[in-house]
C-alpha atoms as a PDB file:
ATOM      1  CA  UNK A   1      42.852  34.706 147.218  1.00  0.00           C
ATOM      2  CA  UNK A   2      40.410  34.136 149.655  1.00  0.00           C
ATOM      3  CA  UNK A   3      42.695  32.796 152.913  1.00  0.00           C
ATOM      4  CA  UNK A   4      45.110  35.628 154.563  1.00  0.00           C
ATOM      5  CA  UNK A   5      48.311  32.831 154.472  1.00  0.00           C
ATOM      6  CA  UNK A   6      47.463  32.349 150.811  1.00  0.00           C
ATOM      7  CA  UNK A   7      49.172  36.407 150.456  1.00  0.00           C
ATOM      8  CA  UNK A   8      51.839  35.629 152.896  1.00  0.00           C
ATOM      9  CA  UNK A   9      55.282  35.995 150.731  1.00  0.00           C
ATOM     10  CA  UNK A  10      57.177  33.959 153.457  1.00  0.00           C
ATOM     11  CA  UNK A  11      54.112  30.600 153.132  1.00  0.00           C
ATOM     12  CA  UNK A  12      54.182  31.252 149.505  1.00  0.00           C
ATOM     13  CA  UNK A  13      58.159  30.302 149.848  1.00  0.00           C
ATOM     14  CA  UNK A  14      58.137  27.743 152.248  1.00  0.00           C
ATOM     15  CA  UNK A  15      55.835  26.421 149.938  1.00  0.00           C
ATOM     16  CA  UNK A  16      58.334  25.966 147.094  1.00  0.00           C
ATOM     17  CA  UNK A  17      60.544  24.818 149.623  1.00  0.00           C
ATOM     18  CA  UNK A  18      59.093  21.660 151.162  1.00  0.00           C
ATOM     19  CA  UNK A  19      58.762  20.742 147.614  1.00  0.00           C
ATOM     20  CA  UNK A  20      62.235  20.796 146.603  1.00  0.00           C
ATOM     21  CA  UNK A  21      63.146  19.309 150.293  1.00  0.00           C
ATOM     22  CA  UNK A  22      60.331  16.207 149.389  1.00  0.00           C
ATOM     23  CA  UNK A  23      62.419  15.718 146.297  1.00  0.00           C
ATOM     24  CA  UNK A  24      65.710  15.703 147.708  1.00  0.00           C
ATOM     25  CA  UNK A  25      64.257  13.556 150.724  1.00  0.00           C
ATOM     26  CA  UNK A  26      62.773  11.309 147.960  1.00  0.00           C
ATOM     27  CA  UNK A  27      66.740  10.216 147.021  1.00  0.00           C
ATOM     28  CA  UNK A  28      67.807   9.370 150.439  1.00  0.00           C
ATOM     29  CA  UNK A  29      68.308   5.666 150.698  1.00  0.00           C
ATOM     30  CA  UNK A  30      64.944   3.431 151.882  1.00  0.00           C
ATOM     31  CA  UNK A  31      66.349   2.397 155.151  1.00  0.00           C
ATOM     32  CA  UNK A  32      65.767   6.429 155.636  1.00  0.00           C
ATOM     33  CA  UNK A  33      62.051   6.523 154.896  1.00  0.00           C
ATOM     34  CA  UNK A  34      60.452   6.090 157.824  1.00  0.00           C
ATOM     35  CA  UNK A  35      62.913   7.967 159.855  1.00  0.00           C
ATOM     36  CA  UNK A  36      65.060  10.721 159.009  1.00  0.00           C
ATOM     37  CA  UNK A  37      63.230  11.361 155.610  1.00  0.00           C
ATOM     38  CA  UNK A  38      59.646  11.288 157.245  1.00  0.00           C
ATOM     39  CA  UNK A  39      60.996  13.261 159.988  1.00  0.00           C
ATOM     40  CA  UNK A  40      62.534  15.995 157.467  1.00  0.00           C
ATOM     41  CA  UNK A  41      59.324  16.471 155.381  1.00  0.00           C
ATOM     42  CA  UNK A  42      57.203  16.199 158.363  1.00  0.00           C
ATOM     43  CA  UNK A  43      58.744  19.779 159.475  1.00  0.00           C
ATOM     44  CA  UNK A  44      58.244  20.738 156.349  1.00  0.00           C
ATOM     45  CA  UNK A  45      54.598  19.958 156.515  1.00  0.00           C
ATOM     46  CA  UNK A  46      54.697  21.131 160.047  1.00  0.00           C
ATOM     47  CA  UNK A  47      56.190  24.590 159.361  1.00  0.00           C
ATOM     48  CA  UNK A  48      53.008  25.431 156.456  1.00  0.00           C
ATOM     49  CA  UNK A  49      50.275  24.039 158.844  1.00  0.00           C
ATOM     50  CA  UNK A  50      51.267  26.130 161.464  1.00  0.00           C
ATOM     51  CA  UNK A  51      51.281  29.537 159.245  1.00  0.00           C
ATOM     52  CA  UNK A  52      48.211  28.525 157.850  1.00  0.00           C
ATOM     53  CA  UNK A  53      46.552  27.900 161.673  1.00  0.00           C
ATOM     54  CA  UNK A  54      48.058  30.820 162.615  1.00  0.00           C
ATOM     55  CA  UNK A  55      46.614  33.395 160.319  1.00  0.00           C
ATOM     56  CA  UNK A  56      43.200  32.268 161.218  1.00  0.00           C
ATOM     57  CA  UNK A  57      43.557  33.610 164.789  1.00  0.00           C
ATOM     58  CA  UNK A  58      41.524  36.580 166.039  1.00  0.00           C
ATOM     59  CA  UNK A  59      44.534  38.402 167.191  1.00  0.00           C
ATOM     60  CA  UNK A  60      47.781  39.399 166.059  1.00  0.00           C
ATOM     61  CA  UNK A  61      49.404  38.102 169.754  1.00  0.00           C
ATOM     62  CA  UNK A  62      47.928  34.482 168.766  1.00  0.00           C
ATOM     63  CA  UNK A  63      49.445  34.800 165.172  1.00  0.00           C
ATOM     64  CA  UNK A  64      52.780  36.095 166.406  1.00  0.00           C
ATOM     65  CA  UNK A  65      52.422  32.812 169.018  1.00  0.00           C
ATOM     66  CA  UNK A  66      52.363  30.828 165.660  1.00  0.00           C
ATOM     67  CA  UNK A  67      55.096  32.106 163.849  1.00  0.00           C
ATOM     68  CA  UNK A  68      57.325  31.276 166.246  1.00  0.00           C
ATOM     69  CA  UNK A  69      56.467  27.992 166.580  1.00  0.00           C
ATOM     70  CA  UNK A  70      56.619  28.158 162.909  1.00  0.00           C
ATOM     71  CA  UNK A  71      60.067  29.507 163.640  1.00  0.00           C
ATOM     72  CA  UNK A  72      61.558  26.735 165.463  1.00  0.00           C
ATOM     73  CA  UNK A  73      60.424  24.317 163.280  1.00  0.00           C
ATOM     74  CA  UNK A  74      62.598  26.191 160.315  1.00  0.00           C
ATOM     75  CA  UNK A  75      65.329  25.368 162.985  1.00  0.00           C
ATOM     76  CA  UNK A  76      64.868  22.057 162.491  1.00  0.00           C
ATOM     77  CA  UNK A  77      64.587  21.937 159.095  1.00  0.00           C
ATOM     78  CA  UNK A  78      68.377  23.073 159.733  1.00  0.00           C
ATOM     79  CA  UNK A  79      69.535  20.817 162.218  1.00  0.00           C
ATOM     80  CA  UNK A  80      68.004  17.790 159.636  1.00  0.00           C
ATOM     81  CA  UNK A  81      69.880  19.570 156.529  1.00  0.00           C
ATOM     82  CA  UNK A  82      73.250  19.231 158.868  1.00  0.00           C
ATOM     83  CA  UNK A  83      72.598  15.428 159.543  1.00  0.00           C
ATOM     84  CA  UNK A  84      71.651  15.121 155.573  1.00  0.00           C
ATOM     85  CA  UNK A  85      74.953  16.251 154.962  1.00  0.00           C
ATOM     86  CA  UNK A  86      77.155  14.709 157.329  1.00  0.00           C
ATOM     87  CA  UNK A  87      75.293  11.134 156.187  1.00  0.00           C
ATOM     88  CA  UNK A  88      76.177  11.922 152.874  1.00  0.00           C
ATOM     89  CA  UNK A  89      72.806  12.079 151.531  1.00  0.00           C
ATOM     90  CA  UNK A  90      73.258  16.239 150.825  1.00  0.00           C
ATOM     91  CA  UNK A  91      75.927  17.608 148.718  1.00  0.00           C
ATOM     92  CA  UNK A  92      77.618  20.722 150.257  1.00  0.00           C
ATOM     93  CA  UNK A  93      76.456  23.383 147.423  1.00  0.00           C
ATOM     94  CA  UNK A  94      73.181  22.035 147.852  1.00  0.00           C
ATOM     95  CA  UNK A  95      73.042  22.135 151.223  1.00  0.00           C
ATOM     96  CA  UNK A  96      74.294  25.525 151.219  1.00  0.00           C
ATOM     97  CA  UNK A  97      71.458  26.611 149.210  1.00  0.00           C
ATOM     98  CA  UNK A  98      68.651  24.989 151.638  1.00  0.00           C
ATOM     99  CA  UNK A  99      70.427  26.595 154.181  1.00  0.00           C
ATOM    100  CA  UNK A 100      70.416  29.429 152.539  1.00  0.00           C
ATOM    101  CA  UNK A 101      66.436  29.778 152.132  1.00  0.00           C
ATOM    102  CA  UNK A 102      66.061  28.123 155.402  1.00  0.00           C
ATOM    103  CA  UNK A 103      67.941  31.121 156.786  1.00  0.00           C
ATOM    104  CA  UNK A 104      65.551  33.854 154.656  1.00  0.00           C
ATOM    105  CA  UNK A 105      62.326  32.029 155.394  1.00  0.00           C
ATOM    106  CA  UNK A 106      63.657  32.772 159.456  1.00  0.00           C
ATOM    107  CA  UNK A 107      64.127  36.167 158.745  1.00  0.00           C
ATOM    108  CA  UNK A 108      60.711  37.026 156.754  1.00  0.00           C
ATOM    109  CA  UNK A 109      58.883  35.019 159.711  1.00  0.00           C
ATOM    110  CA  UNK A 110      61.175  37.467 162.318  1.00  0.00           C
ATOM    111  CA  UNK A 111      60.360  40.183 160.309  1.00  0.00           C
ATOM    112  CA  UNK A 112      56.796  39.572 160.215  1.00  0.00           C
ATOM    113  CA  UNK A 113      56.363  38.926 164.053  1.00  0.00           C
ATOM    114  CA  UNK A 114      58.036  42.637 164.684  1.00  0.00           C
ATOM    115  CA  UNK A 115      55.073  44.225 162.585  1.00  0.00           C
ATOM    116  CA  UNK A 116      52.386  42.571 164.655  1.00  0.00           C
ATOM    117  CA  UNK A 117      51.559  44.677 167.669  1.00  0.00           C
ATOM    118  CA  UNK A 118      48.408  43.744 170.114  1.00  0.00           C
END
């Protein structure tokens, strides 16, 4: 692979994640679309584009910088999978799961930001 993200475990994941989330935004009713379900897979979008900027950067201080941002954007993946939910639009077992790989994908970033010294 020729681009450093394209080896990164935790973009290789989030990866496979905003394309089950596009799915499961793609059920949500149409007054949703240009709202809450644009919002949602805009993170999504959000939370690859940043890992991908990221690992470009000349220094491991700019990439860490990234993966936080990256981070917080996770975090709102999981405040928009609580809303999902409460609207009715996400059953609990699957929101459970998201959760779930919301929750690892935080963890792997975390992870990855404590290995990066400057």
């Amino acid at each position: 692979m020729a681009f450093k993200f394209e080896n990164l475990k935790v973009w290789q994941l989030s990866l496979e994640l905003a394309d089950e989330v596009d799915l499961l935004a793609n059920t949500f009713p149409a007054h949703e679309l240009y709202s809450f379900q644009a919002r949602l897979e805009g993170l999504l979008i959000q939370y690859l584009s940043v890992i991908v900027e990221g690992s470009t950067g000349l220094t491991n201080a700019e990439f860490r910088r990234f993966l936080v941002i990256a981070n917080r954007s996770a975090l709102e993946v999981v405040g928009c999978l609580y809303l999902a939910r409460r609207r009715g639009y996400l059953g609990e077992e699957k929101f459970t799961e998201l959760y779930n790989r919301v929750e690892l994908l935080v963890k792997m970033i975390q992870a990855l930001i404590n290995t990066l010294n400057d």
